[in-house]
N, C-alpha and C. Protein backbone atom coordinates (compact mmCIF):
# COMPACT_ATOMS: atom_id res chain seq x y z
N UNK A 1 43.50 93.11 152.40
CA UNK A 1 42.85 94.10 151.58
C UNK A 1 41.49 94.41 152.18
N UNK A 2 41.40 95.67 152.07
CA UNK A 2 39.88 95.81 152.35
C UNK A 2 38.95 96.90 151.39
N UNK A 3 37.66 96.55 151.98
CA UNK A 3 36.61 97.58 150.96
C UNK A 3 36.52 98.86 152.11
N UNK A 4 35.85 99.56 150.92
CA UNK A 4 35.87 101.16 151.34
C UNK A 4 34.86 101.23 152.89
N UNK A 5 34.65 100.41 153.72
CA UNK A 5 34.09 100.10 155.57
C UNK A 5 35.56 100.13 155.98
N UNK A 6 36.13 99.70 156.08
CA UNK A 6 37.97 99.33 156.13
C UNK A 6 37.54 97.93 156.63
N UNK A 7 36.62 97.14 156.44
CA UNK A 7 36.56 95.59 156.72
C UNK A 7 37.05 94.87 155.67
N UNK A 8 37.53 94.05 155.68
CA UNK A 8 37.89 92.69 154.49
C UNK A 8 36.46 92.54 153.40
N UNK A 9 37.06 93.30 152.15
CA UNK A 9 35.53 93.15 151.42
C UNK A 9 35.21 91.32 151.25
N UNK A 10 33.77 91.27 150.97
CA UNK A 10 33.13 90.09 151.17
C UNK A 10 33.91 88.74 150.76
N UNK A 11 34.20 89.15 148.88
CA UNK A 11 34.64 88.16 148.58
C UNK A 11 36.12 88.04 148.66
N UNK A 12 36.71 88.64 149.33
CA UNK A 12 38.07 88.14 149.57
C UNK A 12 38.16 87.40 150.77
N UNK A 13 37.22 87.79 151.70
CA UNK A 13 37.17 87.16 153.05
C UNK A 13 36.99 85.48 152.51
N UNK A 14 35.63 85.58 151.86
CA UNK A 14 35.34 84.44 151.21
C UNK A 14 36.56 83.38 150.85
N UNK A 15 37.38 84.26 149.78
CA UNK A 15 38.27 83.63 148.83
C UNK A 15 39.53 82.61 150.03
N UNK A 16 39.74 83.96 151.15
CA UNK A 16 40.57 83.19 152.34
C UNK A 16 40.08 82.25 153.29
N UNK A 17 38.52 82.40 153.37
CA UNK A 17 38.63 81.16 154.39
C UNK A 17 38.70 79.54 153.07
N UNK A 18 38.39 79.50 151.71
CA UNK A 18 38.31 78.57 151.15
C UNK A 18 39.66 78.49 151.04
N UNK A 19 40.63 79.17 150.97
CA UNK A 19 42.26 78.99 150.78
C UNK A 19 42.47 78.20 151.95
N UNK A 20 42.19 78.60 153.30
CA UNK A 20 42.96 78.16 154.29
C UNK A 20 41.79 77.04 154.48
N UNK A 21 40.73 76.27 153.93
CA UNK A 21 40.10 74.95 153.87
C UNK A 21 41.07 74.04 153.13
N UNK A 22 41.36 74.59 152.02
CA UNK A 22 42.25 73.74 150.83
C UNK A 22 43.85 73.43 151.89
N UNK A 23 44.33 74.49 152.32
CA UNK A 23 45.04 74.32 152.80
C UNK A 23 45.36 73.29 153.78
N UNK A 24 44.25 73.50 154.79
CA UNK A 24 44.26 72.52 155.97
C UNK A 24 44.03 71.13 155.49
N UNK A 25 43.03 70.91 154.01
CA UNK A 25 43.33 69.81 153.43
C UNK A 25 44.22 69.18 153.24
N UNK A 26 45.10 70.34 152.54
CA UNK A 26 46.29 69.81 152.04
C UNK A 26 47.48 69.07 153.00
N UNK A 27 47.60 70.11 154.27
CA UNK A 27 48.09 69.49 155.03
C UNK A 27 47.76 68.05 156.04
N UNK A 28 46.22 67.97 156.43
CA UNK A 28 45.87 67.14 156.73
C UNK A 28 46.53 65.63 155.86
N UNK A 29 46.23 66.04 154.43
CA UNK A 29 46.42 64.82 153.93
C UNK A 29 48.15 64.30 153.80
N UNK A 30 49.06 65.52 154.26
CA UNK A 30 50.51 64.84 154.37
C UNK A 30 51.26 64.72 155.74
N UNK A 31 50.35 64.94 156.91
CA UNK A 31 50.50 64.67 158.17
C UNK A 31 50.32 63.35 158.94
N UNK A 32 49.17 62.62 158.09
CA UNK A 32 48.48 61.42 158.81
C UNK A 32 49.87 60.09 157.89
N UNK A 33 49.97 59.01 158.72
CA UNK A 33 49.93 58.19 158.15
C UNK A 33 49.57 57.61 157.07
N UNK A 34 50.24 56.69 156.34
CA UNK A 34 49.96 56.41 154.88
C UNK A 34 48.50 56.03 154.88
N UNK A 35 48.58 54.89 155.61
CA UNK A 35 46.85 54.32 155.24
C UNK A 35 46.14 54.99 155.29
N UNK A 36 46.14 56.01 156.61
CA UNK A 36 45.26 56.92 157.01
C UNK A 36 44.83 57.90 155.65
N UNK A 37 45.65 58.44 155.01
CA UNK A 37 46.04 59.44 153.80
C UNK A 37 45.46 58.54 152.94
N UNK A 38 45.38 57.43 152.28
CA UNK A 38 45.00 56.73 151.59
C UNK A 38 43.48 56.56 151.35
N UNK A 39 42.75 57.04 152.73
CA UNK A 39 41.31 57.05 152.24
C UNK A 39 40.64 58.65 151.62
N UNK A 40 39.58 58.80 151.26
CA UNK A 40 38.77 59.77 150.60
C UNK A 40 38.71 60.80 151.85
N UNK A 41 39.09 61.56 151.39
CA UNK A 41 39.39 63.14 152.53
C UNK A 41 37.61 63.76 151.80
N UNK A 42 37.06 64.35 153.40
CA UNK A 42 35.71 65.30 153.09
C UNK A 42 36.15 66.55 154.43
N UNK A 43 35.47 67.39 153.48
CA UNK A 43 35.40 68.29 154.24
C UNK A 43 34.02 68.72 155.79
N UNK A 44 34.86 68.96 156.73
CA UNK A 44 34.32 68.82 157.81
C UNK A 44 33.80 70.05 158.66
N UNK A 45 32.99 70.76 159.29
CA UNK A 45 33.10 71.75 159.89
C UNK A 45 33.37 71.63 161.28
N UNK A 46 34.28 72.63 161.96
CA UNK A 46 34.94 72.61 163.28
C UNK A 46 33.92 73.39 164.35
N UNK A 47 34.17 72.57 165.41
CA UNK A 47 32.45 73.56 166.16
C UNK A 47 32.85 74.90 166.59
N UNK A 48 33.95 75.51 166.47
CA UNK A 48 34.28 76.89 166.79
C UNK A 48 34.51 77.91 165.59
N UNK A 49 33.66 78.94 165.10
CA UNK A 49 33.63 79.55 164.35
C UNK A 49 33.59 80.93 164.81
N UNK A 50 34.10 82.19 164.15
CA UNK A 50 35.15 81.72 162.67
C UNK A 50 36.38 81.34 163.78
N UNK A 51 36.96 80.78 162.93
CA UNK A 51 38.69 80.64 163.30
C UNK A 51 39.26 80.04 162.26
N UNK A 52 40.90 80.41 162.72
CA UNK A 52 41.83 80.36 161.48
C UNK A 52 42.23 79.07 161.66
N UNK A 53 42.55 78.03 161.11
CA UNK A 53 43.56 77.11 161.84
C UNK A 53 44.51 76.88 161.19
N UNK A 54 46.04 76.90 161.54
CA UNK A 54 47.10 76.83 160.99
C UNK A 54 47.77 75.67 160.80
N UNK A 55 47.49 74.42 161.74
CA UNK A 55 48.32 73.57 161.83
C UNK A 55 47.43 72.23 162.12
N UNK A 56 48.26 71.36 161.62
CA UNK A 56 48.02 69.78 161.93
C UNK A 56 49.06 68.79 162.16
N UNK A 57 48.48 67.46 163.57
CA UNK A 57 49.08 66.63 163.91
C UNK A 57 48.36 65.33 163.69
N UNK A 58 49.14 64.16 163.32
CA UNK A 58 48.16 63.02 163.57
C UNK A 58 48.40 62.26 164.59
N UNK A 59 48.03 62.33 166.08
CA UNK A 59 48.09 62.18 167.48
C UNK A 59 49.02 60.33 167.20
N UNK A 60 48.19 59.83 166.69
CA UNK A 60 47.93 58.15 166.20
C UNK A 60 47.15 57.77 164.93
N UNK A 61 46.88 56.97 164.95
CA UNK A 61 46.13 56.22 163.50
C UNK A 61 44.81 56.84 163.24
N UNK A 62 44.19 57.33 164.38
CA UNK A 62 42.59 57.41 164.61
C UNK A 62 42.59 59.01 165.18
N UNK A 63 43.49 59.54 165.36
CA UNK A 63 43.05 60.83 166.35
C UNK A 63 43.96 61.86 165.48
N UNK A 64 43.82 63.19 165.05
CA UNK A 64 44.03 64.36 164.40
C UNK A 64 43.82 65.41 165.48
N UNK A 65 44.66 66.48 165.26
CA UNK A 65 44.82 67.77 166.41
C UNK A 65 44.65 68.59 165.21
N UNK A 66 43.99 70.05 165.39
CA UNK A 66 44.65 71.07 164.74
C UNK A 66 44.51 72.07 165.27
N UNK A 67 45.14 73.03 165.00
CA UNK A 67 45.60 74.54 166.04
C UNK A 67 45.95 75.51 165.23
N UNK A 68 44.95 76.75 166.40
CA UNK A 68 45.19 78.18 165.43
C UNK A 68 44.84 78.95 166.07
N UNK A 69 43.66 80.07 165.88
CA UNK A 69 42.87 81.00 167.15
C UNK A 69 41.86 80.98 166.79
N UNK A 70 40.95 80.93 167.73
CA UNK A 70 39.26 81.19 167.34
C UNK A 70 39.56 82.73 167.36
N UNK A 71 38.47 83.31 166.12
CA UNK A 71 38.54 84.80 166.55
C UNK A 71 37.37 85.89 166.59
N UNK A 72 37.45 86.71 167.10
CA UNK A 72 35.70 87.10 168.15
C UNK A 72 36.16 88.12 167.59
N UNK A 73 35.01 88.76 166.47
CA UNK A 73 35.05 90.38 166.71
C UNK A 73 34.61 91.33 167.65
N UNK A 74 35.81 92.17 167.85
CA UNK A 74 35.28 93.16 169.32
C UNK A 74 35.37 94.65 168.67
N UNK A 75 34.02 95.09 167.93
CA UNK A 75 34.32 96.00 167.19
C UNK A 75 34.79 96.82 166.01
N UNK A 76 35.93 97.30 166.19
CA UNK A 76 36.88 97.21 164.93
C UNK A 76 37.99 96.49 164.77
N UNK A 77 38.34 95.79 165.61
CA UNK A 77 39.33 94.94 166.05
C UNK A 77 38.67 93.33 165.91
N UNK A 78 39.41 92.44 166.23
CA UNK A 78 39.23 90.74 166.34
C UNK A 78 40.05 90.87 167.69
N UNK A 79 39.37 89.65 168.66
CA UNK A 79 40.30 89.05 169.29
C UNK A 79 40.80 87.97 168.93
N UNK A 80 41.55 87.50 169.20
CA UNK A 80 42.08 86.30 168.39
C UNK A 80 42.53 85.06 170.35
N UNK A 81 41.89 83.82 170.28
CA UNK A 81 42.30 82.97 171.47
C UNK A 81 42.99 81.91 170.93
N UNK A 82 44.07 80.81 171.86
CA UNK A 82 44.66 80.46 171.13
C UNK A 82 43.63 78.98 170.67
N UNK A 83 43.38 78.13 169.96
CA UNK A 83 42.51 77.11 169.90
C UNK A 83 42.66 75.92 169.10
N UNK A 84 42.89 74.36 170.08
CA UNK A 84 43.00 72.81 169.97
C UNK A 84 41.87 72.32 169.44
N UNK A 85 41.69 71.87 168.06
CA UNK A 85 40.42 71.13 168.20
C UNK A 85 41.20 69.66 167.61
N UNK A 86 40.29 68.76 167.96
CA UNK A 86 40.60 67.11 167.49
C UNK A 86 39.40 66.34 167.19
N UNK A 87 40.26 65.44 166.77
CA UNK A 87 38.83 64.53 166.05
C UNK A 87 39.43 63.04 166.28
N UNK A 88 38.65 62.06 166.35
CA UNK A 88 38.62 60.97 166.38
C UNK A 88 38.10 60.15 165.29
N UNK A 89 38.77 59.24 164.68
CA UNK A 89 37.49 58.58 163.58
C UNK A 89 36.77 57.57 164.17
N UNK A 90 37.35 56.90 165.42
CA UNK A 90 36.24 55.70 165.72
C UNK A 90 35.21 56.23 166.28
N UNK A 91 34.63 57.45 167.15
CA UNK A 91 33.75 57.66 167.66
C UNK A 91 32.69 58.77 167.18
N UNK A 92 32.82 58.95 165.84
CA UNK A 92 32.08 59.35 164.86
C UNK A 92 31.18 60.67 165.29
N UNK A 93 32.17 61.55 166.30
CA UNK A 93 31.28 62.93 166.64
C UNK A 93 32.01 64.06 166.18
N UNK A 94 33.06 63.22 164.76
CA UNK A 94 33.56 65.02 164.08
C UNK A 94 34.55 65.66 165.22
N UNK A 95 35.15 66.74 164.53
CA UNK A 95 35.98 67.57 165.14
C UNK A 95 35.61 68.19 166.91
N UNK A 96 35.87 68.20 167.80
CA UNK A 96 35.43 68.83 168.64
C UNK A 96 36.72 69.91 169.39
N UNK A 97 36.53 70.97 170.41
CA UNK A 97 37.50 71.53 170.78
C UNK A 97 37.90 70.78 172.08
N UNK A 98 39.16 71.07 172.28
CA UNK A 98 39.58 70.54 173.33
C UNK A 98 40.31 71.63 174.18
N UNK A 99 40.10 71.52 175.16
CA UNK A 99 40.18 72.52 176.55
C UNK A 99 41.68 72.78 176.62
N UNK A 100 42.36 73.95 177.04
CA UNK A 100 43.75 73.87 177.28
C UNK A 100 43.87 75.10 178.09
N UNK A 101 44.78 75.16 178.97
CA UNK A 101 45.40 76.66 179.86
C UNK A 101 44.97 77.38 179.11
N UNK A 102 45.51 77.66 177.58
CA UNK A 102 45.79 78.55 177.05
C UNK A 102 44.33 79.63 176.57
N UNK A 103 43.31 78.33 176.56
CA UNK A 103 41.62 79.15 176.93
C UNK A 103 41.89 80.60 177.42
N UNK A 104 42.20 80.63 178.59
CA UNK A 104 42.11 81.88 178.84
C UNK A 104 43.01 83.41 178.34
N UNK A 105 43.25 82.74 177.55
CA UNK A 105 44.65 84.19 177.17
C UNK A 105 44.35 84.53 175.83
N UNK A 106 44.23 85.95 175.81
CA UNK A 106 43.62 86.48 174.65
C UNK A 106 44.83 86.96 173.93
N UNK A 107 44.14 87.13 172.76
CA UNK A 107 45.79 88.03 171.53
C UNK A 107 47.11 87.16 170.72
N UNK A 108 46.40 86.02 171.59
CA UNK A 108 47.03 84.59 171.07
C UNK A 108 47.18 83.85 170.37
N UNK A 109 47.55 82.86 170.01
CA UNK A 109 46.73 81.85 168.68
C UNK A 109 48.69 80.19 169.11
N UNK A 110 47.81 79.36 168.54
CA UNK A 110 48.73 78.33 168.54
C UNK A 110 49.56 78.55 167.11
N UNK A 111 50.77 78.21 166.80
CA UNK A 111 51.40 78.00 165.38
C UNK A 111 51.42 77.27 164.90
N UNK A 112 51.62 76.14 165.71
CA UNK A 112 52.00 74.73 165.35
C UNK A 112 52.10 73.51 166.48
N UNK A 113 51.67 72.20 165.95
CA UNK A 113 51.48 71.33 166.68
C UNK A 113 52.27 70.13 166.27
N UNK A 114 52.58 69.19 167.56
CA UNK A 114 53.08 68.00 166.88
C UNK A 114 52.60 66.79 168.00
N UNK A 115 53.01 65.83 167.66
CA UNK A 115 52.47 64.44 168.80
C UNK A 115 53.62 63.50 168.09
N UNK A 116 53.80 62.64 168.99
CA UNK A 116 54.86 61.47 168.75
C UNK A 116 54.04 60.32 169.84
């Protein structure tokens, strides 16, 4: 939906990035391992902004993936790249991105992730 700019009026933009926070919560918390799931979930910020993220893996006990597109406005348009970020809990520096081929290819975005 948008307001009369043809941009996403304010508070709906709003309303979606808190949907897709709850969301990624939600999923976070049925991806990880039990114990893991078992402690107090907070919300975290990812160092690449804005971006969407669609998906979550729990690598191992201690390490989380999630994937989606960072996305750059170019105008009237977004680009959208495809984008890995992960986190670690033992080394206590939060979400960070992680590098992949796919960096360079625009119009993209990841869907989904998994680890075994």
């Amino acid at each position: 939906m948008t307001g009369r700019t043809g941009r996403p009026a304010r508070g709906r933009r709003a309303s979606r990035v808190t949907a897709a926070a709850v969301t990624l919560e939600a999923r976070l918390a049925t991806a990880l391992p039990a114990h893991a799931a078992a402690t107090a979930w907070n919300r975290e910020a990812v160092p690449v902004t804005p971006a969407n993220l669609l998906a979550v893996a729990g690598v191992d006990s201690h390490t989380t993936w999630a994937v989606g597109a960072q996305v750059t406005p170019e105008g009237k348009a977004s680009l959208r790249t495809p984008l890995l970020v992960g986190r670690d809990d033992r080394d206590g520096l939060g979400w960070r991105r992680i590098p992949t081929p796919a960096d360079q290819v625009s119009g993209s975005r990841f869907n989904a992730v998994s680890a075994a």
